[in-house]
C-alpha atoms as a PDB file:
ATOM      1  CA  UNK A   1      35.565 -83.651 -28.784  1.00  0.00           C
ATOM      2  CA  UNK A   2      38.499 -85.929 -27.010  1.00  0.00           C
ATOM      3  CA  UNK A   3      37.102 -89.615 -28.129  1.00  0.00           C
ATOM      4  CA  UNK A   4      39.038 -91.154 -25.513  1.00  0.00           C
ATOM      5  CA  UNK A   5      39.924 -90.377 -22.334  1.00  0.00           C
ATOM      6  CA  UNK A   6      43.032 -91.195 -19.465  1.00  0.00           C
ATOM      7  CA  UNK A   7      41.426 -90.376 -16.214  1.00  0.00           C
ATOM      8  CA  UNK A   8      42.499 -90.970 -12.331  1.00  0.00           C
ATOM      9  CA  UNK A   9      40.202 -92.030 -10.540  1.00  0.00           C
ATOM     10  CA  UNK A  10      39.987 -91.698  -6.158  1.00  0.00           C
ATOM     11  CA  UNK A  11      37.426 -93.931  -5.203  1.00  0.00           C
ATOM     12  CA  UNK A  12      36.668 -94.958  -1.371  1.00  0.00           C
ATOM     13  CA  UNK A  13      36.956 -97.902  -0.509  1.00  0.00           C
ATOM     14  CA  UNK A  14      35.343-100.044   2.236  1.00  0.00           C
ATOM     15  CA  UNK A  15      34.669-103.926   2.608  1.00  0.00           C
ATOM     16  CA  UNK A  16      31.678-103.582   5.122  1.00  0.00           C
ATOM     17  CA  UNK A  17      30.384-100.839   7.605  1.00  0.00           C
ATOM     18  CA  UNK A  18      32.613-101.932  10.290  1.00  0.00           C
ATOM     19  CA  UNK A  19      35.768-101.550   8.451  1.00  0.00           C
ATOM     20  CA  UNK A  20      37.715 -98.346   8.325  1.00  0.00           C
ATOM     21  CA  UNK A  21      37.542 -97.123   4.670  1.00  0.00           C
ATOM     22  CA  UNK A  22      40.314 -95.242   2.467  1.00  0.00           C
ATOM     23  CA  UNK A  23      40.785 -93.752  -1.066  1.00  0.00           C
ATOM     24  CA  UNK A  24      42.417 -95.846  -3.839  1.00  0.00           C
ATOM     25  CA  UNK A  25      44.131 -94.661  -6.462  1.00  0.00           C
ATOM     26  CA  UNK A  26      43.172 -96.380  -9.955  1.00  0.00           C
ATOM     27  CA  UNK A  27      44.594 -94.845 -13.772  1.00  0.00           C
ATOM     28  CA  UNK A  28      42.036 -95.538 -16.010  1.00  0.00           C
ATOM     29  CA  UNK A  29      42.806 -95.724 -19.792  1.00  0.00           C
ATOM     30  CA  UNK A  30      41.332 -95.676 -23.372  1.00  0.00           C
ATOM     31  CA  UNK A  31      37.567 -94.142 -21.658  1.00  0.00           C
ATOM     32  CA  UNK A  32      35.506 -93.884 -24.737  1.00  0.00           C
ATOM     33  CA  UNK A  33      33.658 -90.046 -24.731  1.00  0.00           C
ATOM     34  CA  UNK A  34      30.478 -91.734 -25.264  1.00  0.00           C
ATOM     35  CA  UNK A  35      30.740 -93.969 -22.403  1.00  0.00           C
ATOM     36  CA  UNK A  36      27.975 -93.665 -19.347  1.00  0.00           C
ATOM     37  CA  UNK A  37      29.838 -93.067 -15.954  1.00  0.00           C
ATOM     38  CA  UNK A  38      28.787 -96.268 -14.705  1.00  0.00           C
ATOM     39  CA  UNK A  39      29.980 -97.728 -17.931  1.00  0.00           C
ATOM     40  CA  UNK A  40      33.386 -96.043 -17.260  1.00  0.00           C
ATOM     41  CA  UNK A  41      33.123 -97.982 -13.492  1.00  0.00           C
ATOM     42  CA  UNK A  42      32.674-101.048 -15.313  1.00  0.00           C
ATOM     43  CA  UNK A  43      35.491-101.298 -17.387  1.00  0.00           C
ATOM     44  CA  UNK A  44      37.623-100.538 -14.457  1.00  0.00           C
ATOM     45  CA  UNK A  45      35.934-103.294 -12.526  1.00  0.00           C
ATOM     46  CA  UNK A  46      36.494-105.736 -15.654  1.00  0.00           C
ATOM     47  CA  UNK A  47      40.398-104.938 -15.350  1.00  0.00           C
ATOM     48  CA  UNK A  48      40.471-105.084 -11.528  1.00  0.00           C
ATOM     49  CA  UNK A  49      39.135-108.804 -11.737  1.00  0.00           C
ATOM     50  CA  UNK A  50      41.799-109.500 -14.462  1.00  0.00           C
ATOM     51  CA  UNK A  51      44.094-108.984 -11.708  1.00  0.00           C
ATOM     52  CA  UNK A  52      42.726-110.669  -9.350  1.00  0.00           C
ATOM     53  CA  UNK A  53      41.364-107.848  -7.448  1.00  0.00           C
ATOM     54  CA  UNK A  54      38.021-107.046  -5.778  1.00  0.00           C
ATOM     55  CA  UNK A  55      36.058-104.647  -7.976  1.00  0.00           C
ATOM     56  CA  UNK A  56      34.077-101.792  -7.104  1.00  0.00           C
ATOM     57  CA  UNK A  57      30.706-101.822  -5.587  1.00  0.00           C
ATOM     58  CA  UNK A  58      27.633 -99.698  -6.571  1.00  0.00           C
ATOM     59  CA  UNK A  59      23.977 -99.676  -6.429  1.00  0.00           C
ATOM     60  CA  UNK A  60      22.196 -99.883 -10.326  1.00  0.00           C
ATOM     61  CA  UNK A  61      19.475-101.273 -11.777  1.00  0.00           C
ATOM     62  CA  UNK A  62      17.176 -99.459 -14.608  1.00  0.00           C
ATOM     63  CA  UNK A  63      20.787 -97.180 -15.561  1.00  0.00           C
ATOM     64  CA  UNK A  64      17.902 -94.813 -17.137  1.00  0.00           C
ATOM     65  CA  UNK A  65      17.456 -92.229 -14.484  1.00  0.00           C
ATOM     66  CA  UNK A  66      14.423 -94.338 -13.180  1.00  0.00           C
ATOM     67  CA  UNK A  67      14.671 -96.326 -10.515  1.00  0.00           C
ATOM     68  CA  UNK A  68      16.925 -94.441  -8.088  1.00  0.00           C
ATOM     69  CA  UNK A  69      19.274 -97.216  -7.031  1.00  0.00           C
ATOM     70  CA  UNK A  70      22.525 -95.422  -8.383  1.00  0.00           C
ATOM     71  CA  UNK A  71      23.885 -92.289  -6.939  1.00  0.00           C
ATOM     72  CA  UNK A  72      27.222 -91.064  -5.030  1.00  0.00           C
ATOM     73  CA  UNK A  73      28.965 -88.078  -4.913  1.00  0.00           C
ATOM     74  CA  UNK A  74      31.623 -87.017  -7.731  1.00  0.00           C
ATOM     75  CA  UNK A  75      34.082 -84.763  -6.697  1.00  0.00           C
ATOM     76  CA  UNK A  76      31.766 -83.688  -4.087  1.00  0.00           C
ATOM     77  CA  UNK A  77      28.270 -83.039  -5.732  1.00  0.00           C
ATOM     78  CA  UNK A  78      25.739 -85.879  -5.286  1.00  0.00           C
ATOM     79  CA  UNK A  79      25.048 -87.545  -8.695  1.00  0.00           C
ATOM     80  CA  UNK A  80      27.837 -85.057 -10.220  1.00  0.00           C
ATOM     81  CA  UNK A  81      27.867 -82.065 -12.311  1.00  0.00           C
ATOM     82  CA  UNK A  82      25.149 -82.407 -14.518  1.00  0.00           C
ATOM     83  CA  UNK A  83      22.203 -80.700 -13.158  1.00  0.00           C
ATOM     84  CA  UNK A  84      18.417 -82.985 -13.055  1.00  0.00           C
ATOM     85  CA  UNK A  85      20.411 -85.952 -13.609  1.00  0.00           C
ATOM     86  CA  UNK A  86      21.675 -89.622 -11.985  1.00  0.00           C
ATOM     87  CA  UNK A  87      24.895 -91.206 -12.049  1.00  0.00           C
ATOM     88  CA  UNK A  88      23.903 -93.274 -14.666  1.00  0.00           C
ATOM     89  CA  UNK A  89      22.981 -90.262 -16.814  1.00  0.00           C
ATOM     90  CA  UNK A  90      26.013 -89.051 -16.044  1.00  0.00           C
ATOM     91  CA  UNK A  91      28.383 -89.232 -19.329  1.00  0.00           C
ATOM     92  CA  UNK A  92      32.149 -89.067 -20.101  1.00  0.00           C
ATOM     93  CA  UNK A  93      31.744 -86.541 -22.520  1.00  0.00           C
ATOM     94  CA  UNK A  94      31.226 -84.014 -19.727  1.00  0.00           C
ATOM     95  CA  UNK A  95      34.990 -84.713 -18.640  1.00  0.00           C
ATOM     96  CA  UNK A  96      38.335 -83.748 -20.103  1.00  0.00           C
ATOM     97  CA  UNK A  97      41.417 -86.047 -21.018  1.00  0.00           C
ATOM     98  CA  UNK A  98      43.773 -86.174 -18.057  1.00  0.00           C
ATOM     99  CA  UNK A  99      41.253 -84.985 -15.248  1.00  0.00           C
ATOM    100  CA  UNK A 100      41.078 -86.397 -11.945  1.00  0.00           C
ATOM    101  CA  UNK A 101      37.849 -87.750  -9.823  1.00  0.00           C
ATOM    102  CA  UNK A 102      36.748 -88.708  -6.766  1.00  0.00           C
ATOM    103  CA  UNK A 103      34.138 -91.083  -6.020  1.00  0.00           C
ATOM    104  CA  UNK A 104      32.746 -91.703  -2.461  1.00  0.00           C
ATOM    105  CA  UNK A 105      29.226 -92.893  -1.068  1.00  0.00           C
ATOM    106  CA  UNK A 106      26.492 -90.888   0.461  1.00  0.00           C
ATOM    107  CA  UNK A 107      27.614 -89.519   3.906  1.00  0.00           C
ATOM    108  CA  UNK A 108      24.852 -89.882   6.714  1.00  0.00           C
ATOM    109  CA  UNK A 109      24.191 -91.154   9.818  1.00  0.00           C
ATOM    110  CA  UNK A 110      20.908 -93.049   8.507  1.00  0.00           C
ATOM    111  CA  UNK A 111      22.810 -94.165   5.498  1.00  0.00           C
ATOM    112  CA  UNK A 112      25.599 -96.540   6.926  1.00  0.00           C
ATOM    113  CA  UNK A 113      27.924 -97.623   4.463  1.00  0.00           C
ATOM    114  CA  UNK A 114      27.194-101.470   3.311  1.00  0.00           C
ATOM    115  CA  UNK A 115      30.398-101.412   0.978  1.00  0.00           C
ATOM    116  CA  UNK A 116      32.403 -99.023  -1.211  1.00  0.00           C
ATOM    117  CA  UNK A 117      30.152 -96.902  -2.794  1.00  0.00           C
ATOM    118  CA  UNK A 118      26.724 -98.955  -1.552  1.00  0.00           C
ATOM    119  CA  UNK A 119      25.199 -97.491   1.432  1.00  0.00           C
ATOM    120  CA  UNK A 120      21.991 -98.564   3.305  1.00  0.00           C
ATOM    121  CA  UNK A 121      18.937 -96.578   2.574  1.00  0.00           C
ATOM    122  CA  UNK A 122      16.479 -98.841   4.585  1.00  0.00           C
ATOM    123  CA  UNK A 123      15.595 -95.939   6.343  1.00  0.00           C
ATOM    124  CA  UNK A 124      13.824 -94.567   3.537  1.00  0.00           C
ATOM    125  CA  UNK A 125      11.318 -97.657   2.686  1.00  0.00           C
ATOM    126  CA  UNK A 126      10.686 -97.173   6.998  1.00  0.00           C
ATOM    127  CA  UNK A 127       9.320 -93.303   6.498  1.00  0.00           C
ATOM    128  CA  UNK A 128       7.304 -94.990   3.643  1.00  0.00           C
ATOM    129  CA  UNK A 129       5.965 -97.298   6.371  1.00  0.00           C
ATOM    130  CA  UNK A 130       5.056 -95.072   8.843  1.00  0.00           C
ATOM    131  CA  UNK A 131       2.538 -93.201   6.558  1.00  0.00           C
ATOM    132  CA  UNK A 132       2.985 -92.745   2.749  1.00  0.00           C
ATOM    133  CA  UNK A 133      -0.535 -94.743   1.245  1.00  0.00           C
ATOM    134  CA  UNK A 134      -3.578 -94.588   2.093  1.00  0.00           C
ATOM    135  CA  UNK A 135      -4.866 -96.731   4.633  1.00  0.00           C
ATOM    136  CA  UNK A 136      -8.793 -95.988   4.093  1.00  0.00           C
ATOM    137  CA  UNK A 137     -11.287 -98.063   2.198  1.00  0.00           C
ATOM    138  CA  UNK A 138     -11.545 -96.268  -0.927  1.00  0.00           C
ATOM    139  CA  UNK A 139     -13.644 -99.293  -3.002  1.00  0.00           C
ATOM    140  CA  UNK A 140     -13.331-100.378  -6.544  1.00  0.00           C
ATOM    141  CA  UNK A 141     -11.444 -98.149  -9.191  1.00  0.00           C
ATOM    142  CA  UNK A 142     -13.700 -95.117 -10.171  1.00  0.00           C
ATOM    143  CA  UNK A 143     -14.017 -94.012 -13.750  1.00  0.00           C
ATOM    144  CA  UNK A 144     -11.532 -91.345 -13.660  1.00  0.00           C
ATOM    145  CA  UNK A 145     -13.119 -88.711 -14.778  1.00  0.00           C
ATOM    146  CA  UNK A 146     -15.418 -88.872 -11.728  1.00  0.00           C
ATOM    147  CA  UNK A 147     -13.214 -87.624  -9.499  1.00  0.00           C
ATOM    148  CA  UNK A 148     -12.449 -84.610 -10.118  1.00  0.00           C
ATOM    149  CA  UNK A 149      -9.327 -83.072  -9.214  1.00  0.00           C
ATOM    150  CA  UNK A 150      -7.665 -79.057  -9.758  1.00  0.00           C
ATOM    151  CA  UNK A 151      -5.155 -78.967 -12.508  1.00  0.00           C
ATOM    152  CA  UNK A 152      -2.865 -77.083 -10.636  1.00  0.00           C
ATOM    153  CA  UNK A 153      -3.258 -79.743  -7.711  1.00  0.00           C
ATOM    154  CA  UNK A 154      -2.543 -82.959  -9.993  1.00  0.00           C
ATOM    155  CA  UNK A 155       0.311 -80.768 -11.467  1.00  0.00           C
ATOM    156  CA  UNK A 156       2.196 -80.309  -8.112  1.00  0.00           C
ATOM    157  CA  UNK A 157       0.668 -84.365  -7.065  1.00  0.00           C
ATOM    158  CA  UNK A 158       2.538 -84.920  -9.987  1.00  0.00           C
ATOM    159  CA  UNK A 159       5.970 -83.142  -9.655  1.00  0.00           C
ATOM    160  CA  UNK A 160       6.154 -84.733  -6.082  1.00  0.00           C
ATOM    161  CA  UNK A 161       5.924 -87.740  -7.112  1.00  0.00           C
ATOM    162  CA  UNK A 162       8.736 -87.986  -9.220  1.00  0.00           C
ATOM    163  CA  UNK A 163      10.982 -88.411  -6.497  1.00  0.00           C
ATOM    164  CA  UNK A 164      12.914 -91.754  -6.944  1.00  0.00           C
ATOM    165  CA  UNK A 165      14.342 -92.004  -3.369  1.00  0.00           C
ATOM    166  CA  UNK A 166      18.065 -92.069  -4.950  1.00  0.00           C
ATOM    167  CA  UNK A 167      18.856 -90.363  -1.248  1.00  0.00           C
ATOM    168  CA  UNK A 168      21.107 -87.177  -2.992  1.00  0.00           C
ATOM    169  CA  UNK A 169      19.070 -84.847  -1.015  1.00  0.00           C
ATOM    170  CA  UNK A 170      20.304 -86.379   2.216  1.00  0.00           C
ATOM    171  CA  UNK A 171      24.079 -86.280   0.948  1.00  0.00           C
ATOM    172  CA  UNK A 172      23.616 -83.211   0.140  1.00  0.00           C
ATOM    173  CA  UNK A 173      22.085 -81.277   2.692  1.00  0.00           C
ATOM    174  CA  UNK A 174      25.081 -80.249   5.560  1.00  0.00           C
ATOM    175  CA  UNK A 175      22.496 -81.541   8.302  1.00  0.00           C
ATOM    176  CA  UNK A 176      22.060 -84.825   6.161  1.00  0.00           C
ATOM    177  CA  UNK A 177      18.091 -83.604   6.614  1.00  0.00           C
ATOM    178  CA  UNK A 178      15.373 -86.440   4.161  1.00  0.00           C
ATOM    179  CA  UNK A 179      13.129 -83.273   4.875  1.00  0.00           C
ATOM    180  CA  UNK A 180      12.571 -83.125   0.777  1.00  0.00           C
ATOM    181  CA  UNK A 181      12.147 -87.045   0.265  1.00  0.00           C
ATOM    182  CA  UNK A 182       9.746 -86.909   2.484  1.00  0.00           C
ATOM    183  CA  UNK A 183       7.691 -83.829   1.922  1.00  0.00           C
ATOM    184  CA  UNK A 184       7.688 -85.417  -1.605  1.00  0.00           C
ATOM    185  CA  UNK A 185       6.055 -88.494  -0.256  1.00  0.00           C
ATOM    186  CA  UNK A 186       3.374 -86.467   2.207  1.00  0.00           C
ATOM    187  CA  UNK A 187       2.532 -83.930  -0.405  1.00  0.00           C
ATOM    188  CA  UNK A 188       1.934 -86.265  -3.805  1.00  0.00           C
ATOM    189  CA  UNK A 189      -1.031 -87.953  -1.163  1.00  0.00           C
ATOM    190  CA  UNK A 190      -2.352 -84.990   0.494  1.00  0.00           C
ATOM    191  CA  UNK A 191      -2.986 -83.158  -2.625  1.00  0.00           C
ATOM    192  CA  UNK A 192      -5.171 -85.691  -3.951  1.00  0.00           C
ATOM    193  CA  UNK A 193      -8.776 -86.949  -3.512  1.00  0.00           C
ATOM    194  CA  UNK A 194      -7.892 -90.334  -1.880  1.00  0.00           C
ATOM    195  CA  UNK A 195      -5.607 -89.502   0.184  1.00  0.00           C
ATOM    196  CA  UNK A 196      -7.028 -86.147   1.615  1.00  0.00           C
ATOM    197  CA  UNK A 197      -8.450 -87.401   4.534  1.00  0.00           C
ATOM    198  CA  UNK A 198      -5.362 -89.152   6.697  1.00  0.00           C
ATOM    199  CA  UNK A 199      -3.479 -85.957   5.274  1.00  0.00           C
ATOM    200  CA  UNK A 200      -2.521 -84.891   8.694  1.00  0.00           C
ATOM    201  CA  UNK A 201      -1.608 -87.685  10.670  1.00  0.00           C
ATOM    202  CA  UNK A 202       0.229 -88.707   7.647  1.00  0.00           C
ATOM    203  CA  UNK A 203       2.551 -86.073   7.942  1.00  0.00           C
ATOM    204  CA  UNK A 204       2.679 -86.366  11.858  1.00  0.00           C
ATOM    205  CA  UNK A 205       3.889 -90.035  11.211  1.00  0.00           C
ATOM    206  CA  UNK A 206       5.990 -90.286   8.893  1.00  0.00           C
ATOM    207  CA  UNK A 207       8.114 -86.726  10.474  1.00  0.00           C
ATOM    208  CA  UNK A 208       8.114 -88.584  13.526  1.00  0.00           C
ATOM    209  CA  UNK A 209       9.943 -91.758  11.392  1.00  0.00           C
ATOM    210  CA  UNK A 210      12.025 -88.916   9.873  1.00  0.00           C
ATOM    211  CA  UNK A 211      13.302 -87.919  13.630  1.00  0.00           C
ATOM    212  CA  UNK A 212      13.785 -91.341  14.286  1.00  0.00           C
ATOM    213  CA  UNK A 213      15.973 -92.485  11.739  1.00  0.00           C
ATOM    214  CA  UNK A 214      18.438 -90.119  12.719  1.00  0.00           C
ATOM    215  CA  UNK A 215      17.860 -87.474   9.666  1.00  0.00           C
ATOM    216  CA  UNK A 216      18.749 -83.928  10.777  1.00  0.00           C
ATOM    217  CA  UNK A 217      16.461 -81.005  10.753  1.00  0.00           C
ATOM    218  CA  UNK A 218      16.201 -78.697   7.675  1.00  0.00           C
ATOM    219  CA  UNK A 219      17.594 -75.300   7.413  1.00  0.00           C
ATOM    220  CA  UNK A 220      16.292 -74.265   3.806  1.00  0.00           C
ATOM    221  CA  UNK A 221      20.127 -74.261   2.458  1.00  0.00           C
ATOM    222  CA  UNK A 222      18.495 -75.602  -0.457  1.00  0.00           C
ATOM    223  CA  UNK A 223      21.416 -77.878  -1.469  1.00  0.00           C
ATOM    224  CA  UNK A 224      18.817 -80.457  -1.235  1.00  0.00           C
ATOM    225  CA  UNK A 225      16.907 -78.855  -4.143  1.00  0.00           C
ATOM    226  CA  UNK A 226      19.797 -78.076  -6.452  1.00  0.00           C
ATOM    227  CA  UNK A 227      20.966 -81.775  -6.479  1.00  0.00           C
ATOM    228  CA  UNK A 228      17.732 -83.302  -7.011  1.00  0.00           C
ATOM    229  CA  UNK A 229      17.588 -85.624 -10.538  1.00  0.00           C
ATOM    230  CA  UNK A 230      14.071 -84.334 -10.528  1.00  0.00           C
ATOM    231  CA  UNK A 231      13.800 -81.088  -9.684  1.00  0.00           C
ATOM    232  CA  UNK A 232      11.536 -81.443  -6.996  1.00  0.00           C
ATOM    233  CA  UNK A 233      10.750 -77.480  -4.934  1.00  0.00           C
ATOM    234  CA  UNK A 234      11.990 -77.047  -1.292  1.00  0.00           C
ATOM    235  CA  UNK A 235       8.141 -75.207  -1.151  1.00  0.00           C
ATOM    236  CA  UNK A 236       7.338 -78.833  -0.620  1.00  0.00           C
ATOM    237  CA  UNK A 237       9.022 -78.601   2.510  1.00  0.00           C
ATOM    238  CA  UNK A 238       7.003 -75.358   3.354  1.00  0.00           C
ATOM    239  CA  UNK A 239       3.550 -77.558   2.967  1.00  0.00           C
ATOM    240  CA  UNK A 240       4.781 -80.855   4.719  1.00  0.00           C
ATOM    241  CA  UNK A 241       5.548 -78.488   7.790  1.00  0.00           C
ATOM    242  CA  UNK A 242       2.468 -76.621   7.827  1.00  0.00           C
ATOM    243  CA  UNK A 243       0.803 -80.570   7.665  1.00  0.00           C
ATOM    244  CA  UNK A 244       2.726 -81.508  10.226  1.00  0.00           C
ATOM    245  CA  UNK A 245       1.832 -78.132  12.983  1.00  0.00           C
ATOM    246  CA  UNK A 246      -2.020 -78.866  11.884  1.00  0.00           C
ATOM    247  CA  UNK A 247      -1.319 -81.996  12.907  1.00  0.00           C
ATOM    248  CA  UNK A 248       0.477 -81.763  16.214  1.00  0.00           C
ATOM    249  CA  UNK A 249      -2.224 -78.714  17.263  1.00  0.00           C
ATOM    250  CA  UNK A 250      -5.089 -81.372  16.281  1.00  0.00           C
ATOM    251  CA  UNK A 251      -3.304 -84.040  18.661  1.00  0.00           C
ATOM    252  CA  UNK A 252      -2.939 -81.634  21.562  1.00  0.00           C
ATOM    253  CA  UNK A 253      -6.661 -80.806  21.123  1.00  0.00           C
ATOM    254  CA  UNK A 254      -7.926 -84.503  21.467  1.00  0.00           C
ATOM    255  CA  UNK A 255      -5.726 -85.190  24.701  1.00  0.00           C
ATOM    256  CA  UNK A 256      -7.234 -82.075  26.042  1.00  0.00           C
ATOM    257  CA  UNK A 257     -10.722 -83.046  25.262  1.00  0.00           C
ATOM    258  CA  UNK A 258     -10.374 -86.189  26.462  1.00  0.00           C
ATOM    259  CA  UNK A 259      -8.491 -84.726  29.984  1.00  0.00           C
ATOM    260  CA  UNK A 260     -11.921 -82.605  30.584  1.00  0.00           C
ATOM    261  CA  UNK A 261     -14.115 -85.622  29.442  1.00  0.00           C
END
C-alpha cells in the first residue's frame, strides 16, 4: 500500500453566503496512507496559514462518525466513497498516489452556504421544533421492564434513531428532499410507548416545517438511502407518509364536525 500520497485537491471556496464562490486549486504533498480525510484537510490548512493564507473551513466535532457535524461531498458523493460512513471516517488509504479531488459543501436551498465547505443546517434543529418529543405528561421514569414494547418495534425505534442529522440525505437527493431525516425523527417516536399518542399530529407538524424550509418533495430515487452513514430504510419514508394522510384525514374530520356543530 502507497504510504504516502501527492494529491490535488479542488476545493470551493466561499468567504460568506453572499459572496460568489469558486474552486481552488491546492497540491498537497507527503499525505500519510493512514491519515483521516479531515486529517489530510488539516495539514493543508497548517501550510495555508504558513503562508499567510486563509485556511479551509469545515464543520467537526466528535471526528468518530457520531455527532454529524462533518460531511460534504467528494468528488460528488456526500460523505465520499465509502459506503455507511462520515467524512471523518473517511481515510486516505482509500485513495491512490497522484489522484485528484474535489471538495464542495452540501447544495440546497435550506442549506445556505455559511463559508467554504460549512453550510447552515438550522433548518434541521426547526423540523425538530415543530414536533420531534413528546409533549405529554408522561410522570417519573418507569422501571423499564414495565413497559413493554415489541422487539421488532424497538428494533426499527432503534435503527431510526441513529440518524445524526449530518444533512447527506438532502445533498444527495436531486430534489434536495429531508424526507428521510425526518421520517427518521417521526418514526423513532411513533413506534414507541411514549410517544404513541401525538403520533399523528407529529408527523402533520413537523412535514408542514419540512415544506416550509424549502426541502423538496421525495421521489423514492433512493440516493438519499445509499448515502446515509447509517443506513437508515427509505420504508421509513413509506410510514412517515401514511402518518402524515392519517393525520391530514383526522384534521379535515374535526373542521367538519365542528362546521355541523
Amino acid at each position: 500500500m502507497q504510504q504516502s500520497l501527492h494529491l490535488t485537491l479542488h476545493v470551493w471556496r466561499q468567504k460568506n453566503a453572499t459572496a460568489e464562490g469558486r474552486f481552488v486549486r491546492y497540491e498537497l504533498k507527503d499525505v500519510s496512507a493512514h491519515m483521516s480525510f479531515l486529517e489530510m484537510l488539516d495539514l493543508l490548512n497548517e501550510q495555508l496559514i504558513e503562508r499567510g493564507e486563509d485556511p479551509i473551513a469545515f464543520d467537526h466535532e466528535c471526528r468518530e462518525g457520531i455527532c454529524g457535524a462533518c460531511g460534504f461531498m467528494v468528488d460528488g458523493i456526500a460523505h465520499g466513497p465509502r459506503e455507511l460512513s462520515t467524512v471523518c471516517q473517511l481515510h486516505m488509504r482509500e485513495y491512490s498516489d497522484g489522484e485528484t479531488l474535489w471538495l464542495e459543501p452540501w447544495r440546497a436551498k435550506a442549506f445556505p452556504v455559511v463559508r467554504d465547505l460549512i453550510v447552515d443546517r438550522s433548518a434541521f434543529d426547526r423540523v425538530i421544533q415543530a414536533g420531534g418529543y413528546v409533549g405529554i405528561r408522561t410522570g417519573s421514569a418507569p422501571e423499564a421492564n414495565l413497559i413493554p414494547v415489541r422487539k421488532a418495534d424497538a428494533e426499527r425505534a432503534f435503527d431510526a434513531a441513529a440518524c445524526i442529522g449530518c444533512g447527506a440525505c438532502v445533498a444527495a437527493c436531486p430534489n434536495a428532499s429531508a424526507s428521510l431525516f425526518t421520517a427518521a425523527k417521526v418514526a423513532h417516536l411513533a413506534l414507541l410507548p411514549q410517544g404513541h399518542p401525538e403520533r399523528h399530529d407529529r408527523a402533520r407538524r413537523m412535514v408542514a416545517q419540512h415544506d416550509a424550509e424549502g426541502f423538496g418533495s421525495c421521489t423514492l430515487h433512493r440516493e438519499c438511502q445509499a448515502v446515509c452513514p447509517k443506513g437508515i430504510s427509505v420504508g421509513f419514508i413509506a410510514d412517515m407518509n401514511r402518518e402524515h394522510l392519517t393525520a391530514m384525514r383526522q384534521a379535515r374530520d374535526r373542521i367538519r364536525q365542528r362546521a355541523r356543530g
